[in-house]
C-alpha atoms as a PDB file:
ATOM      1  CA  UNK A   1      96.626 122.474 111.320  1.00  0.00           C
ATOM      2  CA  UNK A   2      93.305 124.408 111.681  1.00  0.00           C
ATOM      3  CA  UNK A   3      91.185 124.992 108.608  1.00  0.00           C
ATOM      4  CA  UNK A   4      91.249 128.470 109.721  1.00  0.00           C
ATOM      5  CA  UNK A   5      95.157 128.877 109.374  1.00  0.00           C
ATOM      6  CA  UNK A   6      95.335 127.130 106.037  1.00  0.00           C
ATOM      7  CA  UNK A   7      92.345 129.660 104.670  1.00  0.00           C
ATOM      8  CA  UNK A   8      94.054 132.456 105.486  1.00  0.00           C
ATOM      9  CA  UNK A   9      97.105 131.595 103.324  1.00  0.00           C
ATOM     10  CA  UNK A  10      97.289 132.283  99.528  1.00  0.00           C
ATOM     11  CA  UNK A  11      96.956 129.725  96.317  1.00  0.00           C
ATOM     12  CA  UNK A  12     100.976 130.001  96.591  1.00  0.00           C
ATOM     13  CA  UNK A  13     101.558 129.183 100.017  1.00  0.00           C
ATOM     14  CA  UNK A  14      99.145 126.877  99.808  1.00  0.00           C
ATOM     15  CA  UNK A  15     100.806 124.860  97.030  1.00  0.00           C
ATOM     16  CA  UNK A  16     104.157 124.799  98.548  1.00  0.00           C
ATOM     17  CA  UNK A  17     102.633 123.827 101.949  1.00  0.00           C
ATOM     18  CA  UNK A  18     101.274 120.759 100.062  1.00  0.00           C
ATOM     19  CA  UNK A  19     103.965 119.728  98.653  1.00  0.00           C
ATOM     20  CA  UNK A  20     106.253 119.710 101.551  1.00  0.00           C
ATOM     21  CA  UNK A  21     103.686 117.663 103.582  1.00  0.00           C
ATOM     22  CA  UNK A  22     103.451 114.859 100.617  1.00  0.00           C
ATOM     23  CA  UNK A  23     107.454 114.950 100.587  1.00  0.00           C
ATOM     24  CA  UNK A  24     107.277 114.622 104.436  1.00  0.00           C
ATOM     25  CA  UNK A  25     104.530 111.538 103.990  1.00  0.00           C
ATOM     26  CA  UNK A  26     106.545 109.944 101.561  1.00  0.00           C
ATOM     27  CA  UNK A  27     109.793 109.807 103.891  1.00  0.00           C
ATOM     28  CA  UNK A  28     107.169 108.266 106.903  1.00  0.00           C
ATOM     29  CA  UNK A  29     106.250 105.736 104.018  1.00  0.00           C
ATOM     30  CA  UNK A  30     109.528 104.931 103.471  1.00  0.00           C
ATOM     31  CA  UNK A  31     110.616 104.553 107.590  1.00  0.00           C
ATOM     32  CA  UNK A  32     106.734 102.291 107.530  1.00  0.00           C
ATOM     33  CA  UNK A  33     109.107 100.057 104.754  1.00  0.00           C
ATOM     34  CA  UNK A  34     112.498  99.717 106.392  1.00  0.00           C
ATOM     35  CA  UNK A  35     110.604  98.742 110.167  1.00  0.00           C
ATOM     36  CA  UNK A  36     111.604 101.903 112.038  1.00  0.00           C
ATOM     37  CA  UNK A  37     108.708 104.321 112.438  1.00  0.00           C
ATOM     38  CA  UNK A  38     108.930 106.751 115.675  1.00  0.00           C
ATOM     39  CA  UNK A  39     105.651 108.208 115.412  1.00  0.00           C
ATOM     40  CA  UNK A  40     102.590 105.938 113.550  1.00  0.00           C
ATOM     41  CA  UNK A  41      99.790 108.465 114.322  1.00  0.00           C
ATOM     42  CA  UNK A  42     101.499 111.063 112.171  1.00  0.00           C
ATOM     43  CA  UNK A  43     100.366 109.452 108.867  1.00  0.00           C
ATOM     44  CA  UNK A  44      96.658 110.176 109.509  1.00  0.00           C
ATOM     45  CA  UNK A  45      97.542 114.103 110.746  1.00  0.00           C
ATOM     46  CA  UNK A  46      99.032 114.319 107.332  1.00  0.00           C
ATOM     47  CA  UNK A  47      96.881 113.357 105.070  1.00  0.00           C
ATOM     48  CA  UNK A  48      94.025 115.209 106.814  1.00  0.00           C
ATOM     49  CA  UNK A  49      96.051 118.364 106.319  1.00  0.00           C
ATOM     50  CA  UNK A  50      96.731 117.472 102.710  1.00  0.00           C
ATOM     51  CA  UNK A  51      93.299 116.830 102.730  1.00  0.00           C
ATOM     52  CA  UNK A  52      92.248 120.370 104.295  1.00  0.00           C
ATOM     53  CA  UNK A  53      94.861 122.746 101.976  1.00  0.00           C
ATOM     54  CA  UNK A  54      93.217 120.955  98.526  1.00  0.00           C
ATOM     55  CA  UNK A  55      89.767 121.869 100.044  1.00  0.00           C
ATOM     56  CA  UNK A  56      91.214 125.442 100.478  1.00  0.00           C
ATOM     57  CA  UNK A  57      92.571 125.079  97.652  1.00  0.00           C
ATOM     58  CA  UNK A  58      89.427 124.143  95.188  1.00  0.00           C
ATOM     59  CA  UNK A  59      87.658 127.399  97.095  1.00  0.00           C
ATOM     60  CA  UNK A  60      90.297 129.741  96.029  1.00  0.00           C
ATOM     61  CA  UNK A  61      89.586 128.301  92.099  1.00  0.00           C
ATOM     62  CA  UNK A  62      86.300 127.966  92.487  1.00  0.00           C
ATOM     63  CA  UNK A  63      84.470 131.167  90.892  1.00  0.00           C
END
């Protein structure tokens, strides 16, 4: 996801966006566990974007 997509969503959507990306990073942790991961390179797209929406995130707060 573009930084330019996630800054034109709001504090909500934002929130909710982050939380379904940690839910789907915590079922790709728990394929990494039981051996069977399809797609490896996924883990670092994640956490960039969960990275990127709490940057957005700390602007919309920030005064």
């Amino acid at each position: 996801m573009k930084f330019k997509d996630i800054s034109s969503l709001g504090q909500q959507e934002l929130i909710e966006k982050e939380k379904a990306l940690k839910e789907e990073l915590y079922k790709l942790n728990y394929q990494r566990y039981s051996g069977r991961v399809e797609k490896p390179h996924n883990f670092s797209l994640i956490k960039k974007d969960v990275a990127r929406i709490k940057t957005a995130i700390r602007q919309i707060r920030k005064p």
